[in-house]
PDB file of N, CA and C in Angstrom:
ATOM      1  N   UNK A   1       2.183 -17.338  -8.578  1.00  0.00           N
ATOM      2  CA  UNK A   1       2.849 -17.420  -7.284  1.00  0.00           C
ATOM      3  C   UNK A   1       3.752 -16.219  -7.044  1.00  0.00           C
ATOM      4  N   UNK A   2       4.634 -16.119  -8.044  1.00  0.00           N
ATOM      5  CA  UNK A   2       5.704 -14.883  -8.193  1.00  0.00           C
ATOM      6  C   UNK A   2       4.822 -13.098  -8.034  1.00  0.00           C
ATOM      7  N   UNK A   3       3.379 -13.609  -8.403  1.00  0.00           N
ATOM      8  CA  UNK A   3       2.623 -12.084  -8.514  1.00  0.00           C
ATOM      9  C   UNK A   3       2.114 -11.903  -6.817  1.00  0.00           C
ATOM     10  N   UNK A   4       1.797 -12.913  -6.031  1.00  0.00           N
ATOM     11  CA  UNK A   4       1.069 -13.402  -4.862  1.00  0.00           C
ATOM     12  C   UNK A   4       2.347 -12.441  -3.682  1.00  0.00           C
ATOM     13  N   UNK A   5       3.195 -12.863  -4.084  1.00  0.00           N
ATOM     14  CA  UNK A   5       4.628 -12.835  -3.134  1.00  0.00           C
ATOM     15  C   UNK A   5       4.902 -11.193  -3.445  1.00  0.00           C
ATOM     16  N   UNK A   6       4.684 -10.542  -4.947  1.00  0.00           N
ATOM     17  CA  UNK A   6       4.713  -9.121  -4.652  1.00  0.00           C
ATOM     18  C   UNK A   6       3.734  -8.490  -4.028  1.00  0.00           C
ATOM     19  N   UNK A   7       2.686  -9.334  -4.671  1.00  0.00           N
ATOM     20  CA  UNK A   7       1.374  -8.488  -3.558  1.00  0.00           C
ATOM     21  C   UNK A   7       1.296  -8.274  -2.022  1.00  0.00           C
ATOM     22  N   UNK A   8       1.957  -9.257  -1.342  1.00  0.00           N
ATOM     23  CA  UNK A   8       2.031  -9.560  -0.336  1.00  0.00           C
ATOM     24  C   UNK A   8       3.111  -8.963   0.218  1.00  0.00           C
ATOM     25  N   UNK A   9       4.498  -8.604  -0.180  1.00  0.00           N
ATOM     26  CA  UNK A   9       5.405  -7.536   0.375  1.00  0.00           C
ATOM     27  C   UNK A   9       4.987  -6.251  -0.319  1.00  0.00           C
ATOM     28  N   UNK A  10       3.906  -6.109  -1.201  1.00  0.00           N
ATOM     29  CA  UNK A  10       3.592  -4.673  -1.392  1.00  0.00           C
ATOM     30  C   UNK A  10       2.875  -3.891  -0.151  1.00  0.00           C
ATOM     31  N   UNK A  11       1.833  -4.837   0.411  1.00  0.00           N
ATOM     32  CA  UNK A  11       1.239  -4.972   1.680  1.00  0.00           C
ATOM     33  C   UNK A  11       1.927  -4.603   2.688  1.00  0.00           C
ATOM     34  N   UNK A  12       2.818  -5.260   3.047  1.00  0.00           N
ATOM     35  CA  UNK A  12       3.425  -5.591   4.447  1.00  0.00           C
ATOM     36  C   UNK A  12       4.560  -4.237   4.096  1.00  0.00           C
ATOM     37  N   UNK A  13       5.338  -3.886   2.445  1.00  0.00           N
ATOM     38  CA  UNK A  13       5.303  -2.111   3.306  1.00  0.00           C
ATOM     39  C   UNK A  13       5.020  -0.901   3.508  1.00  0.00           C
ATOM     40  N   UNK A  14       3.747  -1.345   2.951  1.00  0.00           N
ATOM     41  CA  UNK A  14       2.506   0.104   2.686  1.00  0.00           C
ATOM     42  C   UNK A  14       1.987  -0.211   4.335  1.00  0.00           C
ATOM     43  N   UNK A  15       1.899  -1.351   5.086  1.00  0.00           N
ATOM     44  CA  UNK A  15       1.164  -1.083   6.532  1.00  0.00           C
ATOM     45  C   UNK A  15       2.818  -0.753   7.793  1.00  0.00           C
ATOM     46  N   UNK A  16       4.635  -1.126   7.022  1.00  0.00           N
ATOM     47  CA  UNK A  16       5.185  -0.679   7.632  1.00  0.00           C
ATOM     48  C   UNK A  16       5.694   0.954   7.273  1.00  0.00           C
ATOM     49  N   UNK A  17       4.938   1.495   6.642  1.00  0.00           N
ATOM     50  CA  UNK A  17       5.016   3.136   6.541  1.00  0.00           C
ATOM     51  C   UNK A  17       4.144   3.728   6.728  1.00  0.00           C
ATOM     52  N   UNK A  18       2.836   2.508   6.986  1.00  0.00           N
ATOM     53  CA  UNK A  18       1.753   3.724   7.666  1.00  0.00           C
ATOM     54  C   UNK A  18       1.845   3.634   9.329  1.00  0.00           C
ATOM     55  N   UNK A  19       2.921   2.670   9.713  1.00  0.00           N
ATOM     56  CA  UNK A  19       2.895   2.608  11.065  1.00  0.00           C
ATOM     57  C   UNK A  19       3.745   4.075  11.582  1.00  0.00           C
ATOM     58  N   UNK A  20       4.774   4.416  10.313  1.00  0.00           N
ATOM     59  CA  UNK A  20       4.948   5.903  11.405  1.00  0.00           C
ATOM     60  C   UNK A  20       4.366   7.031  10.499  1.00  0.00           C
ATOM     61  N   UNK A  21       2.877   7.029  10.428  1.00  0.00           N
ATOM     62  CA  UNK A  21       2.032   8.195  10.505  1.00  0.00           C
ATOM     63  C   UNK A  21       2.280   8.545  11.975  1.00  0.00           C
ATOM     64  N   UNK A  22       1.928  10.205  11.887  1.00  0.00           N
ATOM     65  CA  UNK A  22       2.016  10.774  13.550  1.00  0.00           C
ATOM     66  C   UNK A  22       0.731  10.461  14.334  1.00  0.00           C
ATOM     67  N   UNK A  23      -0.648  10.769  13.411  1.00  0.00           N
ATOM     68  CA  UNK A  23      -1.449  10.648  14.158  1.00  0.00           C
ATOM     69  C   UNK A  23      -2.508   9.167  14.058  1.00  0.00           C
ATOM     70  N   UNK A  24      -2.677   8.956  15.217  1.00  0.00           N
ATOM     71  CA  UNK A  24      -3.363   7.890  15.768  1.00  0.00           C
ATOM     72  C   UNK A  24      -4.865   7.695  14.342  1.00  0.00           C
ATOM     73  N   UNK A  25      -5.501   8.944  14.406  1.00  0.00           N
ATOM     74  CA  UNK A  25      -6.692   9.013  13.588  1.00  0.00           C
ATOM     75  C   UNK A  25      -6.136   8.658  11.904  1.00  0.00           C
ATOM     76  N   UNK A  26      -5.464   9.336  11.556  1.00  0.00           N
ATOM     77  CA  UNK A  26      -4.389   9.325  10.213  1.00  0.00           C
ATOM     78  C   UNK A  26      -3.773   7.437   9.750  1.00  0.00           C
ATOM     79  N   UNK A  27      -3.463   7.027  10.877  1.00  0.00           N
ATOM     80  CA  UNK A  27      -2.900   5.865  10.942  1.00  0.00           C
ATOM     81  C   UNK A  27      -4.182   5.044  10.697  1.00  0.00           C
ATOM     82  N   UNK A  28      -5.153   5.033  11.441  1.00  0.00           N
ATOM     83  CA  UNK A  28      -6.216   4.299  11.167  1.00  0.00           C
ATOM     84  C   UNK A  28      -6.931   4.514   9.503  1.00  0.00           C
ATOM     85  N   UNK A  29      -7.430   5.476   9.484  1.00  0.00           N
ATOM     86  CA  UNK A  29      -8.147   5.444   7.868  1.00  0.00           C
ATOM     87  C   UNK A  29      -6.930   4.933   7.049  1.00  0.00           C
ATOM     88  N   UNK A  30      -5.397   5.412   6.878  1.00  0.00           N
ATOM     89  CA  UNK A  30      -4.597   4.736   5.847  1.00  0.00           C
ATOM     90  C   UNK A  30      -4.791   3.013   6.121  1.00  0.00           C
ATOM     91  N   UNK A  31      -4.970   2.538   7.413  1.00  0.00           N
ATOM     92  CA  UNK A  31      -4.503   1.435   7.290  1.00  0.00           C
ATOM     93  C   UNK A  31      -6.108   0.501   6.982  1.00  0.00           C
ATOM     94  N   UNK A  32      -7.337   1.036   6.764  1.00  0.00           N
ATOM     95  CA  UNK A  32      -8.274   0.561   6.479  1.00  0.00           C
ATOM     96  C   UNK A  32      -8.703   0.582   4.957  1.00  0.00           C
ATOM     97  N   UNK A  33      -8.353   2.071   4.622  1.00  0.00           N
ATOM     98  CA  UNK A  33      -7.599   2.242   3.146  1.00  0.00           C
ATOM     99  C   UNK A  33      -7.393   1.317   2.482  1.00  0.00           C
ATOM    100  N   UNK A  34      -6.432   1.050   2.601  1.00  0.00           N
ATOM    101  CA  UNK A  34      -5.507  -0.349   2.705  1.00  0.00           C
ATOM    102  C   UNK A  34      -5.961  -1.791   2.342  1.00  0.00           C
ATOM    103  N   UNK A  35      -6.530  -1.501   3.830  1.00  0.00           N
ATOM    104  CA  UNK A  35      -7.079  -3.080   3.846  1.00  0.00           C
ATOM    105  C   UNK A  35      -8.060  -3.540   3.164  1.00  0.00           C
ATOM    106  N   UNK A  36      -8.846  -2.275   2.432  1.00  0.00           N
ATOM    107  CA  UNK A  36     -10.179  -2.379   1.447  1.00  0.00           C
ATOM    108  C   UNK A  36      -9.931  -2.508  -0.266  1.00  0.00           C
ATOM    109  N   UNK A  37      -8.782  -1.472  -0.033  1.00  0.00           N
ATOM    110  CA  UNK A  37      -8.129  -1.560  -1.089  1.00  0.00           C
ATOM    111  C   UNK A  37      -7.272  -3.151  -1.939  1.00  0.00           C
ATOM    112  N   UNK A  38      -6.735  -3.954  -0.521  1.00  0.00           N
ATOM    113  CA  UNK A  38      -6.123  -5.259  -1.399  1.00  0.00           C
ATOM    114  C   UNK A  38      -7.637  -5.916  -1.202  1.00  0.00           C
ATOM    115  N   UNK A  39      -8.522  -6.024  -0.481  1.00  0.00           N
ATOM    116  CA  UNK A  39      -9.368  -6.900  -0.404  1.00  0.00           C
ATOM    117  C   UNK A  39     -10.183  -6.588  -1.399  1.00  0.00           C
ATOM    118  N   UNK A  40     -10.682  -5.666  -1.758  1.00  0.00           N
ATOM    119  CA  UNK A  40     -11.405  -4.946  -3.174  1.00  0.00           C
ATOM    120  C   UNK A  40     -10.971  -5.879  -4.275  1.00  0.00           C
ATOM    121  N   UNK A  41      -9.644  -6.642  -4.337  1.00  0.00           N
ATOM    122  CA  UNK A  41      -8.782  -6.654  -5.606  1.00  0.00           C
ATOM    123  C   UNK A  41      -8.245  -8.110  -5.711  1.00  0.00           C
ATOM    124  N   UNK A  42      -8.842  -8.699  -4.625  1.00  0.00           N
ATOM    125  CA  UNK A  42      -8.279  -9.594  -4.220  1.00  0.00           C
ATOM    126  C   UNK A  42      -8.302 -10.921  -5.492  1.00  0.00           C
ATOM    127  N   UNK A  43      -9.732 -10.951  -5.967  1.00  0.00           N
ATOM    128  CA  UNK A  43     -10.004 -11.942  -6.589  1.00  0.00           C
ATOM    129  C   UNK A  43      -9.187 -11.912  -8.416  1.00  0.00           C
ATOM    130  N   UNK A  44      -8.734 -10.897  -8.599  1.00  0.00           N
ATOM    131  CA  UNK A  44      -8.172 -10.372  -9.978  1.00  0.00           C
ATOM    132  C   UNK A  44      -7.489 -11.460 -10.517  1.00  0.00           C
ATOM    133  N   UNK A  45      -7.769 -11.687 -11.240  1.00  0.00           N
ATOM    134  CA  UNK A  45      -7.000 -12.975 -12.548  1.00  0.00           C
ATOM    135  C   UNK A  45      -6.021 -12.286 -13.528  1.00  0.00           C
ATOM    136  N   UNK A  46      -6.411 -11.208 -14.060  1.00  0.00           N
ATOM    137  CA  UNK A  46      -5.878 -10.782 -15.496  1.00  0.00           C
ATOM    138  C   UNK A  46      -4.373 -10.698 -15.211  1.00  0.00           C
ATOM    139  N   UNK A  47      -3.690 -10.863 -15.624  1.00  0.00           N
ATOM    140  CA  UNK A  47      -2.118 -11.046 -14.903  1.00  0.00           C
ATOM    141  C   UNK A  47      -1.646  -9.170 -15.150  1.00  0.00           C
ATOM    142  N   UNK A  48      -2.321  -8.420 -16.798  1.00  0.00           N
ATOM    143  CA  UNK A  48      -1.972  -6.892 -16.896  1.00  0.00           C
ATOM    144  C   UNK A  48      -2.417  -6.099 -15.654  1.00  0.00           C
ATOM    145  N   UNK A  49      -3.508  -6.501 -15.124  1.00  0.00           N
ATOM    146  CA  UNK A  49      -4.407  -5.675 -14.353  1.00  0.00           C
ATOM    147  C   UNK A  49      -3.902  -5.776 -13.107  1.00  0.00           C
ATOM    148  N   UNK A  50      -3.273  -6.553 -12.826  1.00  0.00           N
ATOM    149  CA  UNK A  50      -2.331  -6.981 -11.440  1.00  0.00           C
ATOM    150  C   UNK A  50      -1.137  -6.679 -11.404  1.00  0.00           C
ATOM    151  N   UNK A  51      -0.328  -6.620 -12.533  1.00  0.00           N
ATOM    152  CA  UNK A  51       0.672  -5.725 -12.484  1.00  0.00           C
ATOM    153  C   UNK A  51       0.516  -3.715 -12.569  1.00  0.00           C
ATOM    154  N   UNK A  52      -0.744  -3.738 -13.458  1.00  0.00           N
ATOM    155  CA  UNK A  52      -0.885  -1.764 -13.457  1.00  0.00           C
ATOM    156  C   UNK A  52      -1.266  -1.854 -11.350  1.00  0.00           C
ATOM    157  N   UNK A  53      -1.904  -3.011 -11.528  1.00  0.00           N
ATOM    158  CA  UNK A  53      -1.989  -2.164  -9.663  1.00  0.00           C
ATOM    159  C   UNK A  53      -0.942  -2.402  -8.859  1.00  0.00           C
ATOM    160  N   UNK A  54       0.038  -3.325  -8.858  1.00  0.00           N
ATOM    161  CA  UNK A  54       1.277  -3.268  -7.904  1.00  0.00           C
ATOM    162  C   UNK A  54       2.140  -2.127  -8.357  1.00  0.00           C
ATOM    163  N   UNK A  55       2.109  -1.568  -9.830  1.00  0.00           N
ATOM    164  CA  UNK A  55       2.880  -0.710  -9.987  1.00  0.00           C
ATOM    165  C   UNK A  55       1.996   1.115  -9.056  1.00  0.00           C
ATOM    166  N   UNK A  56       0.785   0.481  -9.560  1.00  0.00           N
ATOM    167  CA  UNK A  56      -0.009   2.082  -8.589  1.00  0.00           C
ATOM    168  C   UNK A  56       0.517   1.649  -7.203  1.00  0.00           C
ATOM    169  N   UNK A  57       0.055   0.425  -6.092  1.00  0.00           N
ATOM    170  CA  UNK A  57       0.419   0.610  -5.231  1.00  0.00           C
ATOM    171  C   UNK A  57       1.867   1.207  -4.998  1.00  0.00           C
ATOM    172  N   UNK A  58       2.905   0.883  -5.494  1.00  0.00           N
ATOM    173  CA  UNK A  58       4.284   1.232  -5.515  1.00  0.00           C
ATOM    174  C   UNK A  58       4.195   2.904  -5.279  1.00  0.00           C
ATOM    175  N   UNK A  59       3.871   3.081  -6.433  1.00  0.00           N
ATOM    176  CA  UNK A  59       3.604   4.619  -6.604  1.00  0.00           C
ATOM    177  C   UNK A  59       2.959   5.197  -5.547  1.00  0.00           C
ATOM    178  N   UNK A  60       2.081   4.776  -4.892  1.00  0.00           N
ATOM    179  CA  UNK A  60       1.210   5.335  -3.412  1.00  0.00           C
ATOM    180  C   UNK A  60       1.941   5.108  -2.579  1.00  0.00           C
ATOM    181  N   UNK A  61       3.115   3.684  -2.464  1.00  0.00           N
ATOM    182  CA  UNK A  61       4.051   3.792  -1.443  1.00  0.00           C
ATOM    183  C   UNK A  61       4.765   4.747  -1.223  1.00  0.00           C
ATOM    184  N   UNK A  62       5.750   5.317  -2.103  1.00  0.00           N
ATOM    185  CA  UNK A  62       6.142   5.996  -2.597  1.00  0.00           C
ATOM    186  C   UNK A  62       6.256   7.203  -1.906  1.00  0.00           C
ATOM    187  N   UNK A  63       4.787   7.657  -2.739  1.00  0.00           N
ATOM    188  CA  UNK A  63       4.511   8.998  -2.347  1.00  0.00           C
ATOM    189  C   UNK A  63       3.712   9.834  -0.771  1.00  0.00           C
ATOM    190  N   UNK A  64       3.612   8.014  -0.107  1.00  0.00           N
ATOM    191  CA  UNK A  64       3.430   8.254   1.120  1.00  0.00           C
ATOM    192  C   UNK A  64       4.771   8.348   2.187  1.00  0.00           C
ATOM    193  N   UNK A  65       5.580   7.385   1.734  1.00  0.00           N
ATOM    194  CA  UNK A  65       7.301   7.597   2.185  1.00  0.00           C
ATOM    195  C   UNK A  65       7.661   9.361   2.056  1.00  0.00           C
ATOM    196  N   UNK A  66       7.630   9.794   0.740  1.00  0.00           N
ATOM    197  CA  UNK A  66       7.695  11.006   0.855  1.00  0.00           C
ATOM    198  C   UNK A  66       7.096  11.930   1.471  1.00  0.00           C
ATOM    199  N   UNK A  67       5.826  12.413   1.500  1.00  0.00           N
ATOM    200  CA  UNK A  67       4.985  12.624   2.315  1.00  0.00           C
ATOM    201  C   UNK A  67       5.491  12.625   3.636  1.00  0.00           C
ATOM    202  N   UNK A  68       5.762  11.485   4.437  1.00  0.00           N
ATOM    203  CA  UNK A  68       6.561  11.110   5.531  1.00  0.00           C
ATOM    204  C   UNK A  68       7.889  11.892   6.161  1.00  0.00           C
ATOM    205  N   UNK A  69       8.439  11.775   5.203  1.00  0.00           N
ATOM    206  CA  UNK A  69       9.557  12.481   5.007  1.00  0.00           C
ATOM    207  C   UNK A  69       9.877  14.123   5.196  1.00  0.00           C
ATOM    208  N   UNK A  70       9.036  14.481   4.437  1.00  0.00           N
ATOM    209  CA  UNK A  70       8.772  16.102   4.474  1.00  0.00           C
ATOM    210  C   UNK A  70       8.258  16.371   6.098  1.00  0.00           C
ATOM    211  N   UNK A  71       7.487  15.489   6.430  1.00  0.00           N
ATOM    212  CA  UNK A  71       7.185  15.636   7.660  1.00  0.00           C
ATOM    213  C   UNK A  71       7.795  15.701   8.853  1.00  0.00           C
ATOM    214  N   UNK A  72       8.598  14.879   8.793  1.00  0.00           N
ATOM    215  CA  UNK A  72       9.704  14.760   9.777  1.00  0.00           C
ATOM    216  C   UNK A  72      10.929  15.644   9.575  1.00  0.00           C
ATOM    217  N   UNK A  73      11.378  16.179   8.460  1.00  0.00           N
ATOM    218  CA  UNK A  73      12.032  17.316   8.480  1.00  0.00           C
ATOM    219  C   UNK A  73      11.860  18.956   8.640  1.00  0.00           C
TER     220      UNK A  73
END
């Protein structure tokens, strides 16, 4: 339950930082990305294998925040 609830705000802010990509085209592939990416993964049991990927997603958050960032400055 406790793994469900990170997955699920890992989600919700990897699609609220791809909402300020600049471009319209950019915004779309990240957010399909995305959506292939948790659905790809969805069915995962192993409790290790579900934590190495919330920690990658993190890390892709991350480095898309940054990414972001540089941009706007």
């Amino acid at each position: 339950f406790l793994r469900r609830q990170q997955v699920l705000q890992l989600y919700r802010r990897i699609l609220q930082a791809i909402r300020q990509v600049p471009t319209e085209t950019d915004r779309h592939y990240l957010k399909e990305w995305a959506r292939e990416e948790f659905k790809r993964n969805k069915d995962a049991t192993d409790e290790d294998a579900i934590r190495m990927m919330i920690t990658q997603g993190n890390m892709q958050l991350q480095e898309l925040e940054r990414t972001l960032q540089l941009a706007n400055s």
